[in-house]
Protein backbone atom coordinates (compact mmCIF):
# COMPACT_ATOMS: atom_id res chain seq x y z
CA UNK A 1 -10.49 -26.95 33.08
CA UNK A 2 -9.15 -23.26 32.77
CA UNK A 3 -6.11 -22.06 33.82
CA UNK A 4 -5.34 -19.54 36.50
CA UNK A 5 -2.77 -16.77 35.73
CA UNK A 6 -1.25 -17.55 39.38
CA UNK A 7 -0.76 -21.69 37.93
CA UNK A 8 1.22 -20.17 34.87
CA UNK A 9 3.43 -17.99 37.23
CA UNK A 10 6.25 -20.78 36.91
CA UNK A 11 6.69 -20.46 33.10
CA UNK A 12 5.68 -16.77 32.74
CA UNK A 13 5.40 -13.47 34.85
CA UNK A 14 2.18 -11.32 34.80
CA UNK A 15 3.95 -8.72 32.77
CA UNK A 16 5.36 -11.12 30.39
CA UNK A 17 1.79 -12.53 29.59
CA UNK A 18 0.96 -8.99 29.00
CA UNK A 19 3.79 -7.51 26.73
CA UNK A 20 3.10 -10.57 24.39
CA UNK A 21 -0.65 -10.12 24.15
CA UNK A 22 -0.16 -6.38 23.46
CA UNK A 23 2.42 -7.47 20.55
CA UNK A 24 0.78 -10.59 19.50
CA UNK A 25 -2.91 -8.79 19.12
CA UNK A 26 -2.55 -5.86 18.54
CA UNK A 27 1.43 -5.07 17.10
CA UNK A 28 1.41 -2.79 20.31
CA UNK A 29 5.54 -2.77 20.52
CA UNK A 30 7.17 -2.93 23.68
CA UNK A 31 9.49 0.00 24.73
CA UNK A 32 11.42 1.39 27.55
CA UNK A 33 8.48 3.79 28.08
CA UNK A 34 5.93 1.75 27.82
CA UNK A 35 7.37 -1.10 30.02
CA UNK A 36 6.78 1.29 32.68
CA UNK A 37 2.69 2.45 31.71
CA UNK A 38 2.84 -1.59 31.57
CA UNK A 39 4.14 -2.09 35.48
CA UNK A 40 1.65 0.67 36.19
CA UNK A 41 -0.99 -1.19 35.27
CA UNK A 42 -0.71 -3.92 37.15
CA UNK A 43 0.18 -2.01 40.39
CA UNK A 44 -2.33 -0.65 39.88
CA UNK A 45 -4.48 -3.57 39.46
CA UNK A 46 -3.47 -6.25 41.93
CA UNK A 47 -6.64 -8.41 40.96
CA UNK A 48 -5.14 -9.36 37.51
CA UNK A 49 -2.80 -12.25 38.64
CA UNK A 50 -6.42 -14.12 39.87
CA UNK A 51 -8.11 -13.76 36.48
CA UNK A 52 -8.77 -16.51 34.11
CA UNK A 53 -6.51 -15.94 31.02
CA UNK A 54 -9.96 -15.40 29.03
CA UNK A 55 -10.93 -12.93 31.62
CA UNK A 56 -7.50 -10.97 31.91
CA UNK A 57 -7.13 -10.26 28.16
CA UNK A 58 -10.72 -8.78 27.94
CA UNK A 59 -10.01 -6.65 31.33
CA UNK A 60 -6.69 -5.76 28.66
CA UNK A 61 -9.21 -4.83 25.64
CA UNK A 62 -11.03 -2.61 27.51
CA UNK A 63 -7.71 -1.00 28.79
CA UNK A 64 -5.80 -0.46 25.38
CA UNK A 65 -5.25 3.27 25.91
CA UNK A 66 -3.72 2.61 29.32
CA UNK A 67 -0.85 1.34 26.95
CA UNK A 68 0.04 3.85 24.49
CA UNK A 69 2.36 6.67 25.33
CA UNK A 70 -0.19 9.43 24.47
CA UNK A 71 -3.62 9.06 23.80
CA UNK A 72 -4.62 12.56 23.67
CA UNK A 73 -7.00 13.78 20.81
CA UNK A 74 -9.45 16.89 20.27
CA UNK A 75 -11.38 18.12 17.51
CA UNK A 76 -9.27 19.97 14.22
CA UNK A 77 -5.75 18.74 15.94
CA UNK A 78 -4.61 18.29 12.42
CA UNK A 79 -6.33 21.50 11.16
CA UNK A 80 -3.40 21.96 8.12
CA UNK A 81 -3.63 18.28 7.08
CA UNK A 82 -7.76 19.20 7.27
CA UNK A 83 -6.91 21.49 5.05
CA UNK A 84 -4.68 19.78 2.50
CA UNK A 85 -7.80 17.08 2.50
CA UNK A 86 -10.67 19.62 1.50
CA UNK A 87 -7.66 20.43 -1.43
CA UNK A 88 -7.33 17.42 -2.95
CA UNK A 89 -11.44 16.50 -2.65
CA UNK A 90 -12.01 19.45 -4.20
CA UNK A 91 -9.35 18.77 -7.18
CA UNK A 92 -10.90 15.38 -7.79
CA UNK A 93 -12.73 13.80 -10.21
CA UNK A 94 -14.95 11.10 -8.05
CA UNK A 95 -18.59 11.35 -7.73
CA UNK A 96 -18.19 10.27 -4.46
CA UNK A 97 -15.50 10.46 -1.94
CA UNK A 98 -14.69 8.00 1.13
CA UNK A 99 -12.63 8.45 3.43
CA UNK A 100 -10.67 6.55 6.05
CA UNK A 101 -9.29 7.04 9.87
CA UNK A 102 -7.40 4.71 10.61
CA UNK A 103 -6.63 4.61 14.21
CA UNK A 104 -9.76 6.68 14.48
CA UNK A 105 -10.13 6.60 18.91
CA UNK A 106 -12.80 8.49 19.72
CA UNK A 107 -13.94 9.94 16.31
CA UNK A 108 -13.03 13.50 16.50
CA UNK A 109 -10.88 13.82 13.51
CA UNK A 110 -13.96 12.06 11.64
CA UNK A 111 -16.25 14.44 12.89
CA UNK A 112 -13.46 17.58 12.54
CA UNK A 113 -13.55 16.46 8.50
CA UNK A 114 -17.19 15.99 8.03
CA UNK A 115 -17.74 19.40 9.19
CA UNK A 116 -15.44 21.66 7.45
CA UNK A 117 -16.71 18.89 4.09
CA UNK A 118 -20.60 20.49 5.16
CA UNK A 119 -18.71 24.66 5.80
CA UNK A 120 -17.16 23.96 2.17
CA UNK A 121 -20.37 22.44 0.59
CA UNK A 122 -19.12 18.89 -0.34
CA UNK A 123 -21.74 16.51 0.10
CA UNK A 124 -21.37 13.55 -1.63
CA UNK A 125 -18.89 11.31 1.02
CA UNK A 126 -18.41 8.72 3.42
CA UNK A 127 -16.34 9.01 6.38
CA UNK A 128 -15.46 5.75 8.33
CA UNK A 129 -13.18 5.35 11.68
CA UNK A 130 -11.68 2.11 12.25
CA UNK A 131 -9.92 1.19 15.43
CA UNK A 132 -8.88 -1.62 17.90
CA UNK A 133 -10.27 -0.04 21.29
CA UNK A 134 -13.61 -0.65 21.75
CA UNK A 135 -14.44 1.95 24.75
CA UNK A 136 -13.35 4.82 21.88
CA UNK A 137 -15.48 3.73 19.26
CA UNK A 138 -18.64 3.60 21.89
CA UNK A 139 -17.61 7.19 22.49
CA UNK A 140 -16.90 7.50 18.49
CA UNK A 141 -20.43 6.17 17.68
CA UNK A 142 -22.45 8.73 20.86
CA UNK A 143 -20.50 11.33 19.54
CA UNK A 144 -20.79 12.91 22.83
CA UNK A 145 -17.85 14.78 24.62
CA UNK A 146 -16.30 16.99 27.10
CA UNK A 147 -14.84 20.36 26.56
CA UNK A 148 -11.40 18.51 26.93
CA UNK A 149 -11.74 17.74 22.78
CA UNK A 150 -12.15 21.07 22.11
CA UNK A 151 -8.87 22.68 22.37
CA UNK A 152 -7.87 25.15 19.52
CA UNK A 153 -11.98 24.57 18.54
CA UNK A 154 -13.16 27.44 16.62
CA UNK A 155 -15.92 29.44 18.45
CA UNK A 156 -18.43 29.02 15.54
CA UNK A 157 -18.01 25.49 15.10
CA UNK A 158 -19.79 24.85 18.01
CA UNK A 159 -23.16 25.52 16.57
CA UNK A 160 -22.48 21.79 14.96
CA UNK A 161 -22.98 20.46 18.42
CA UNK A 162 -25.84 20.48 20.89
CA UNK A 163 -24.87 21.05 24.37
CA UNK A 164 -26.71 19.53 27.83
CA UNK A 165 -24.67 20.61 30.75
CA UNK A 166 -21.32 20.50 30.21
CA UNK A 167 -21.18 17.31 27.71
CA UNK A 168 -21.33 18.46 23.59
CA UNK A 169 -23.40 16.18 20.96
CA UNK A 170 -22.26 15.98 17.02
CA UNK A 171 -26.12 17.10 15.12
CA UNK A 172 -27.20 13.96 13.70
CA UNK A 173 -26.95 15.07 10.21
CA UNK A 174 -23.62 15.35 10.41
CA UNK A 175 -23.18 11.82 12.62
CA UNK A 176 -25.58 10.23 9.52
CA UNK A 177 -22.07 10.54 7.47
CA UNK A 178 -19.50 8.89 9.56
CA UNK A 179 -18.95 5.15 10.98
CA UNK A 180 -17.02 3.59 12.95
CA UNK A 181 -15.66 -0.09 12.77
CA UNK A 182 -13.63 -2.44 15.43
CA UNK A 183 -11.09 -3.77 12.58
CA UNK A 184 -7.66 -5.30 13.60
CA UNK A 185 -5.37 -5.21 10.55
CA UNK A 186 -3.07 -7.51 12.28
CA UNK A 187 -5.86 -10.02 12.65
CA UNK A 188 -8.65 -9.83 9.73
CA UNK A 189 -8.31 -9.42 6.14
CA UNK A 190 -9.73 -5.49 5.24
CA UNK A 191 -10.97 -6.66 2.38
CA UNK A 192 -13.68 -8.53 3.97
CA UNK A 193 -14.97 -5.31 5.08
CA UNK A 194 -14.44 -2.96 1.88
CA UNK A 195 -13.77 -3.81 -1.47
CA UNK A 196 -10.76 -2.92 -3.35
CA UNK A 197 -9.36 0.97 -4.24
CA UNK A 198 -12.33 1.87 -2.07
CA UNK A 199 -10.76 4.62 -0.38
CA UNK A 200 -9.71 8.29 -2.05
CA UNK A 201 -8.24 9.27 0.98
CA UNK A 202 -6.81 6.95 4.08
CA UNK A 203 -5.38 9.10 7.43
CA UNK A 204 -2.65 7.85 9.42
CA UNK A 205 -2.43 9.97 12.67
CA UNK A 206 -0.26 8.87 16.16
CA UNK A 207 -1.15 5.19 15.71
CA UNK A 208 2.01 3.47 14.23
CA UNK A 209 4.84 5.36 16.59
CA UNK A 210 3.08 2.43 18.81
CA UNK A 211 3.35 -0.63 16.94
CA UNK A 212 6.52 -3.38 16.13
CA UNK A 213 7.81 -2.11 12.39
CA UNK A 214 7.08 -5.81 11.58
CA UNK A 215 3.31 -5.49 12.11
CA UNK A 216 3.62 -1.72 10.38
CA UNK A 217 3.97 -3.48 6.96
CA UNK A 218 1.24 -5.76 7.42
CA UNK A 219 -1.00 -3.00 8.59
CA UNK A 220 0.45 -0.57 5.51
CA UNK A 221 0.11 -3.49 3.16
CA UNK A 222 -3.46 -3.94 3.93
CA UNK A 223 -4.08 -0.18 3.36
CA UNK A 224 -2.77 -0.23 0.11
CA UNK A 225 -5.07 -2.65 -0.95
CA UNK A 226 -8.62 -0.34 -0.24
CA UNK A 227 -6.59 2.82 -1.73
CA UNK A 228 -7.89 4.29 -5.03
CA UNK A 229 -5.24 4.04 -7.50
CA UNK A 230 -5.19 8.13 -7.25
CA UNK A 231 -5.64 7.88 -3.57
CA UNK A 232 -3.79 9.65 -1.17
CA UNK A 233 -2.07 8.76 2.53
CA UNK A 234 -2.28 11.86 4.49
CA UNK A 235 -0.71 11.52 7.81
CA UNK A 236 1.78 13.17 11.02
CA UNK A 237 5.62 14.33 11.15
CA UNK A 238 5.69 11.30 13.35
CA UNK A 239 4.52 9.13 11.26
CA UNK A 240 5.85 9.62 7.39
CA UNK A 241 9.64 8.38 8.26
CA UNK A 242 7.79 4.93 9.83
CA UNK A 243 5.68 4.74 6.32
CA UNK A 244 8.31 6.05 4.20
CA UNK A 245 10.53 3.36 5.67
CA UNK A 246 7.93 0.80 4.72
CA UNK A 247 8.83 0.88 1.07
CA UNK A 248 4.43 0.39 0.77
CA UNK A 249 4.04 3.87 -0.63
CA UNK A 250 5.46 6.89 -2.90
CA UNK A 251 6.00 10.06 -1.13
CA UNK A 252 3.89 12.48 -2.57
CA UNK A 253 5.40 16.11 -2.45
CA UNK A 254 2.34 18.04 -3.68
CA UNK A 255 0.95 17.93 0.16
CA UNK A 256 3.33 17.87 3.19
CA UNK A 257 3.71 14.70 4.87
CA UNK A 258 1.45 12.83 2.19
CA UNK A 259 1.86 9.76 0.15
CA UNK A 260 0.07 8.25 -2.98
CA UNK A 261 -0.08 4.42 -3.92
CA UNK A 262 2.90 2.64 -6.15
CA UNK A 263 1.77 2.72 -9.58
CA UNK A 264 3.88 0.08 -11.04
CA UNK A 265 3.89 1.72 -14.96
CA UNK A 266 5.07 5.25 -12.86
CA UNK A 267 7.72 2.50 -11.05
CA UNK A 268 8.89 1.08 -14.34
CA UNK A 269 9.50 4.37 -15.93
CA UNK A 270 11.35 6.00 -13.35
CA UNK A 271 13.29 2.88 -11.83
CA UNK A 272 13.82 0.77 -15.04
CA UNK A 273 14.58 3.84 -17.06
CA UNK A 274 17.31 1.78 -19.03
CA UNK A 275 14.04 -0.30 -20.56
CA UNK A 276 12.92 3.42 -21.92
CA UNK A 277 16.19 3.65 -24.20
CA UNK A 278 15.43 3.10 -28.01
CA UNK A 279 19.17 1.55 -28.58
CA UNK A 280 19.99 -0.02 -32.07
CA UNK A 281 19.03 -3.29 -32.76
CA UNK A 282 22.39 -4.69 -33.35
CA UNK A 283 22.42 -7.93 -34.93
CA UNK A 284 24.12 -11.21 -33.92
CA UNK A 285 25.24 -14.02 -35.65
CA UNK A 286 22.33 -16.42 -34.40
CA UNK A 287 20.15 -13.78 -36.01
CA UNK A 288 22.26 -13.23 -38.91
CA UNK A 289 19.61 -15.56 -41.04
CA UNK A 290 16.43 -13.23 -40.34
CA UNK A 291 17.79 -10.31 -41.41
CA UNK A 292 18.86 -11.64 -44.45
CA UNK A 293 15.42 -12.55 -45.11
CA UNK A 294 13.78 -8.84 -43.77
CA UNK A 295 16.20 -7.13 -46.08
CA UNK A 296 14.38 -9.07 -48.93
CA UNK A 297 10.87 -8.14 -47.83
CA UNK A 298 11.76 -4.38 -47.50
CA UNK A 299 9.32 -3.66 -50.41
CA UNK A 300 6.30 -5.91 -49.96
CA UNK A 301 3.64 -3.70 -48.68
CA UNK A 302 2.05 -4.64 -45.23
CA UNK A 303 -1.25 -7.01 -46.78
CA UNK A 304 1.60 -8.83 -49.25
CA UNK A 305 3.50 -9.97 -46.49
CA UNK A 306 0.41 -10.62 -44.43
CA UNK A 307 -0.36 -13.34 -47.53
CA UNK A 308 3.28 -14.88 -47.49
CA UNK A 309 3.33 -15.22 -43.92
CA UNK A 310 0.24 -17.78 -44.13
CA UNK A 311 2.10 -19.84 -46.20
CA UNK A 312 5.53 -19.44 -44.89
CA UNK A 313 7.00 -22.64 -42.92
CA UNK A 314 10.89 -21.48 -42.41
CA UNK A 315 11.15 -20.17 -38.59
CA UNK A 316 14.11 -17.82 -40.06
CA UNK A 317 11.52 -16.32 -42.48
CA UNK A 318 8.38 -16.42 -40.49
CA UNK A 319 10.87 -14.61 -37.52
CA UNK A 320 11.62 -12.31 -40.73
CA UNK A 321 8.19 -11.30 -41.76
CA UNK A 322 7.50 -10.10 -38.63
CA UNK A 323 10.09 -7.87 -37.90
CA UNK A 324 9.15 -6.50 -41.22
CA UNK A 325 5.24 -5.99 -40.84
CA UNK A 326 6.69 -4.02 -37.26
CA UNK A 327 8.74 -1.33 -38.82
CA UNK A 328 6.44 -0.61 -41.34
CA UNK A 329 3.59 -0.15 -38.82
CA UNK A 330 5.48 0.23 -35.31
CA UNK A 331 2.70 -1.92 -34.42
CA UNK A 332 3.18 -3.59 -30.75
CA UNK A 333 1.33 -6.54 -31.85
CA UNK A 334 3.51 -7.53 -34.56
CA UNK A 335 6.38 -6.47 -32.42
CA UNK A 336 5.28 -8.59 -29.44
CA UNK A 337 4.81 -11.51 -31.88
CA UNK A 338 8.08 -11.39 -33.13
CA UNK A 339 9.75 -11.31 -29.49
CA UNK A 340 7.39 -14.41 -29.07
CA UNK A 341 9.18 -16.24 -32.28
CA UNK A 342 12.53 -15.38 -31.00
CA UNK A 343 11.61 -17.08 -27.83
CA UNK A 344 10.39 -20.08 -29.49
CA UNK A 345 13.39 -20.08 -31.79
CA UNK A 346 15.73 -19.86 -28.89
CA UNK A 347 17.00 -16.35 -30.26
CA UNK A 348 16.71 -15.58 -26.60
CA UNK A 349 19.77 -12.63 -27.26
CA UNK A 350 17.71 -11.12 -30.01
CA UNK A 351 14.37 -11.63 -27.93
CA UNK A 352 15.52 -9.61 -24.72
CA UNK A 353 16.96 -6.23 -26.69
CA UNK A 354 13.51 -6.09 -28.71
CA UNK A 355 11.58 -6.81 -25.59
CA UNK A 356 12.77 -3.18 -24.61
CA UNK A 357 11.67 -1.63 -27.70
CA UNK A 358 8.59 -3.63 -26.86
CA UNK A 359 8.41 -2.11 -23.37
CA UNK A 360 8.77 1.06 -24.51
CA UNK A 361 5.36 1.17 -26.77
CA UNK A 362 3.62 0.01 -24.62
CA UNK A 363 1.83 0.33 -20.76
CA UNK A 364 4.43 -1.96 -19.09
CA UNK A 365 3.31 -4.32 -16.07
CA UNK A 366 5.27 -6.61 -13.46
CA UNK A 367 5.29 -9.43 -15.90
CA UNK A 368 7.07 -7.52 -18.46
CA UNK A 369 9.57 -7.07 -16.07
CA UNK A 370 10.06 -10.59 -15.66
CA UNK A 371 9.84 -11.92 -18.77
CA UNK A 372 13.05 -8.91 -19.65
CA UNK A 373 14.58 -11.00 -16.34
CA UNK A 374 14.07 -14.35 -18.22
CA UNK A 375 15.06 -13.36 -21.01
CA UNK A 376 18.52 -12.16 -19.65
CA UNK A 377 19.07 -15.23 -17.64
CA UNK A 378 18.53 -17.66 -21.07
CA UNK A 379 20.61 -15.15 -22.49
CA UNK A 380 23.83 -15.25 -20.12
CA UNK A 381 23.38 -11.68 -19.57
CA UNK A 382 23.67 -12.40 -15.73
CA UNK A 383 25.02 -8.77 -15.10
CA UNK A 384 21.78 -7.05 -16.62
CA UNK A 385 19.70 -10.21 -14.88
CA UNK A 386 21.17 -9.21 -11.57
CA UNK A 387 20.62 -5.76 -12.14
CA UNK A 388 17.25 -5.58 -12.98
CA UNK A 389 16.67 -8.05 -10.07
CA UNK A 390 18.27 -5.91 -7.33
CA UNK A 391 16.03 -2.61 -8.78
CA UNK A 392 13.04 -5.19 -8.26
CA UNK A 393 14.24 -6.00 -4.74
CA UNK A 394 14.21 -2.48 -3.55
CA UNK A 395 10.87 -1.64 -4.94
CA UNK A 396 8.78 -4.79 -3.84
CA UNK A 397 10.68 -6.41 -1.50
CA UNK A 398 9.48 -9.99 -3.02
CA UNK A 399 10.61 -13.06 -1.35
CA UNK A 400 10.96 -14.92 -4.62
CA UNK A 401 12.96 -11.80 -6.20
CA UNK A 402 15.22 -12.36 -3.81
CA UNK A 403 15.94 -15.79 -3.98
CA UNK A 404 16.47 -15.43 -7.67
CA UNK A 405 18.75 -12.90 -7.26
CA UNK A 406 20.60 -15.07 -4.93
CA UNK A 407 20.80 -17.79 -6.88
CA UNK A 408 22.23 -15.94 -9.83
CA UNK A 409 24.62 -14.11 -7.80
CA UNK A 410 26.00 -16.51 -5.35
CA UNK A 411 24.51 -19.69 -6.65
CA UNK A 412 22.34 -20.38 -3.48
CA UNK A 413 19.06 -19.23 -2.12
C-alpha cells in the first residue's frame, strides 16, 4: 500500500522530505537562500502534501530549476571562455574533437560553440550536453527559443537560426552536431555512457555553486575519468575556487579560469622533487661486501660479466655484478634488477637510495612511489616514510595513504 505524504507528516515535514531529495538526488545543497525558493514552492503548491511520495518527487524533477538560485542562460554568455576554446582546438593535435557541457540546461552554450566551430571552419567534432533537468534538455534537443537567450547575440549570428513568429530554430546542420543526455553523476557511473579520456574539452559553467562540496568531488572525480590526458576544464570565476578546492585537477594558467588533468609523472617531478636528486651512493656496512666485489669487476667488459653472472651463486656477488653491468651502461634494467636483489637480500637501506637513481631514469608511476615508501619503512627511515606519505596525502587524498601515515606517525589508524 503507498504512503501518503500527509501519513509521514509525524516523522517528517513537507520541506524536510524535500531538502533531502534535492541533496540525496541530485547534491542540490541546501542554503539560506535557497530554503526560501524551497518554502516558495510549496506555497505555492498547496497540492504537494496529498501526493504519493512517487508522485511528489516526479512533480520535483520536473521543477529542478525552481531550486537553483539563478537559472538564467542565453546564447555566447561565456563569449571569452568561447574564445579560449576555439584556441586550444585549434592548437591541438586530435583528428577529432569532443566536447562536453556539463550542466548543459537548455543547450545554448552547445549551440553558442558549434557555431563559432562552423564561422572558424572546424569541422571534425562532437558536442554533447548532459544535465539532470529533463524540461531543459526537451528544450536543448528542439533547439527552439525566445529572444530572451539572445542577449549580447551578435546581429549576424542570427542567420544560424530560422525564425516563425517570435520563437528562433538552431539550422539542422548545425543541431546534427550536438546531443544532449539526462546523466546524474551522483547516481550513474559516466563511464557507462563514454569511454575513457573521451573528452578534449569538459565545461563547467554555474552548476556546482549549487551542489554539497561532498557531492562536488564525486561529480569532479567522474569528470576526470572521460578527460583526455591533454584535456582541458574550462569553466566560471564562480566556479574555479569550488574545483580548485577539489584537489581533482591542476590549474592551468595558459587560459583564465582553466584546468588540465593530474598527470601523475608531471606530479612526481614537481612534488617529489627530492626523488629527482642524483645524491652519492654512500655505502653502508650491510653493503660493505658488494662493493668489495664491484671494485673487482671494474674491468670486465659488459658480455664478460654477463657470462659470470650465469654462473654466479653468492647473493653478495650476483648483487655485485649488477651494480657493475649499470654503471657501465646506465641501463634502468640492470639498475632496476639490482634494487630488486637488494630487496631480496634485505639490503632494504641500500635498495631505497638506488630506487631514486632508479626513479630518476625513468617515467615514474604511483607504484614507484610506493615501493620508495616501503622501502623507507623496512628501512627505519620513518622521517622520509612520513614525508613522502604526507606529499601523497595532499595530492590524492587516498584513504589508505592516510591510514599508513597514521600508523607510522602515531601508531594508530
Amino acid at each position: 500500500m503507498k504512503m501518503m505524504l500527509s501519513n509521514i507528516f509525524k516523522k517528517n515535514t513537507l520541506f524536510e522530505i524535500i531538502s533531502e531529495f534535492l541533496l540525496t538526488e541530485y547534491g542540490l545543497k541546501i542554503t539560506s537562500a535557497n530554503i526560501d525558493l524551497i518554502t516558495k514552492f510549496i506555497s505555492e503548491n498547496q497540492y504537494l502534501s496529498s501526493l504519493l511520495i512517487d508522485e511528489l518527487y516526479l512533480t520535483l524533477k520536473k521543477n529542478l530549476k525552481s531550486f537553483m538560485l539563478n537559472n538564467e542562460t542565453y546564447f555566447f554568455r561565456h563569449k571569452k571562455q568561447i574564445n579560449n576554446v576555439l584556441d586550444y582546438v585549434k592548437c591541438t593535435q586530435d583528428l577529432k574533437v569532443n566536447i562536453l557541457s556539463f550542466g548543459c540546461s537548455s543547450g545554448e552554450e552547445c549551440y553558442s560553440i558549434a557555431i563559432e566551430f562552423f564561422i572558424n571552419n572546424i569541422t571534425n567534432y562532437e558536442i554533447i550536453g548532459i544535465d539532470i533537468d529533463d524540461e531543459a534538455l526537451k528544450q536543448a534537443k528542439k533547439g527552439t527559443y525566445n529572444i530572451r537567450s539572445f542577449k549580447k547575440f551578435p546581429e549576424p549570428y542570427y542567420s544560424f537560426f530560422t525564425k516563425k513568429k517570435e520563437q528562433y530554430t538552431i539550422k539542422p546542420f548545425l543541431k546534427e552536431k550536438v546531443r544532449f543526455l539526462n546523466i546524474n553523476l551522483i547516481k550513474e557511473n559516466i563511464k557507462n555512457f563514454f569511454k575513457s579520456n573521451y573528452f578534449n574539452i569538459i565545461l563547467i559553467n554555474n552548476v556546482l555553486i549549487y551542489l554539497d562540496m561532498r557531492f562536488i568531488k564525486i561529480i569532479l572525480d567522474q569528470l576526470n575519468t572521460v578527460l583526455k590526458e591533454n584535456g582541458k576544464i574550462f569553466t566560471t570565476v564562480e566556479e574555479f575556487n569550488l574545483i580548485l578546492k577539489s584537489n581533482v585537477f591542476f590549474k592551468d594558467d595558459t587560459y583564465s579560469y582553466a584546468f588540465k588533468k593530474k598527470n601523475l609523472e608531471e606530479l612526481i617531478k614537481k612534488e617529489f622533487r627530492e626523488l629527482y636528486e642524483m645524491k652519492p651512493i654512500s655505502k653502508n656496512p650491510e653493503s660493505e661486501r658488494i662493493y668489495y666485489f664491484a671494485e673487482k669487476y671494474n674491468n670486465f667488459d659488459e658480455e664478460t660479466l654477463k657470462n659470470i653472472l650465469q654462473k654466479e651463486k653468492k647473493p653478495e656477488k650476483i648483487c655485485a655484478i649488477y651494480y657493475s653491468l649499470f654503471t657501465k651502461t646506465l641501463n634502468p634494467e640492470f639498475l632496476e634488477i639490482f634494487i630488486k636483489k637488494l630487496i631480496t637480500y634485505n639490503h632494504h637501506y641500500e635498495a631505497k637510495k638506488w630506487l631514486k637513481t632508479y626513479i630518476l631514469l625513468i617515467n615514474p608511476t604511483e607504484k614507484d612511489i610506493n615501493d620508495y615508501i616501503e622501502l623507507c619503512i623496512k628501512a627505519k627511515d620513518y622521517e622520509e616514510a612520513i614525508k613522502m606519505l604526507e606529499k601523497k596525502v595532499s595530492l590524492f587524498n587516498r584513504k589508505e595513504d592516510i591510514e599508513k601515515l597514521n600508523i607510522i606517525k602515531y601508531g594508530k589508524k
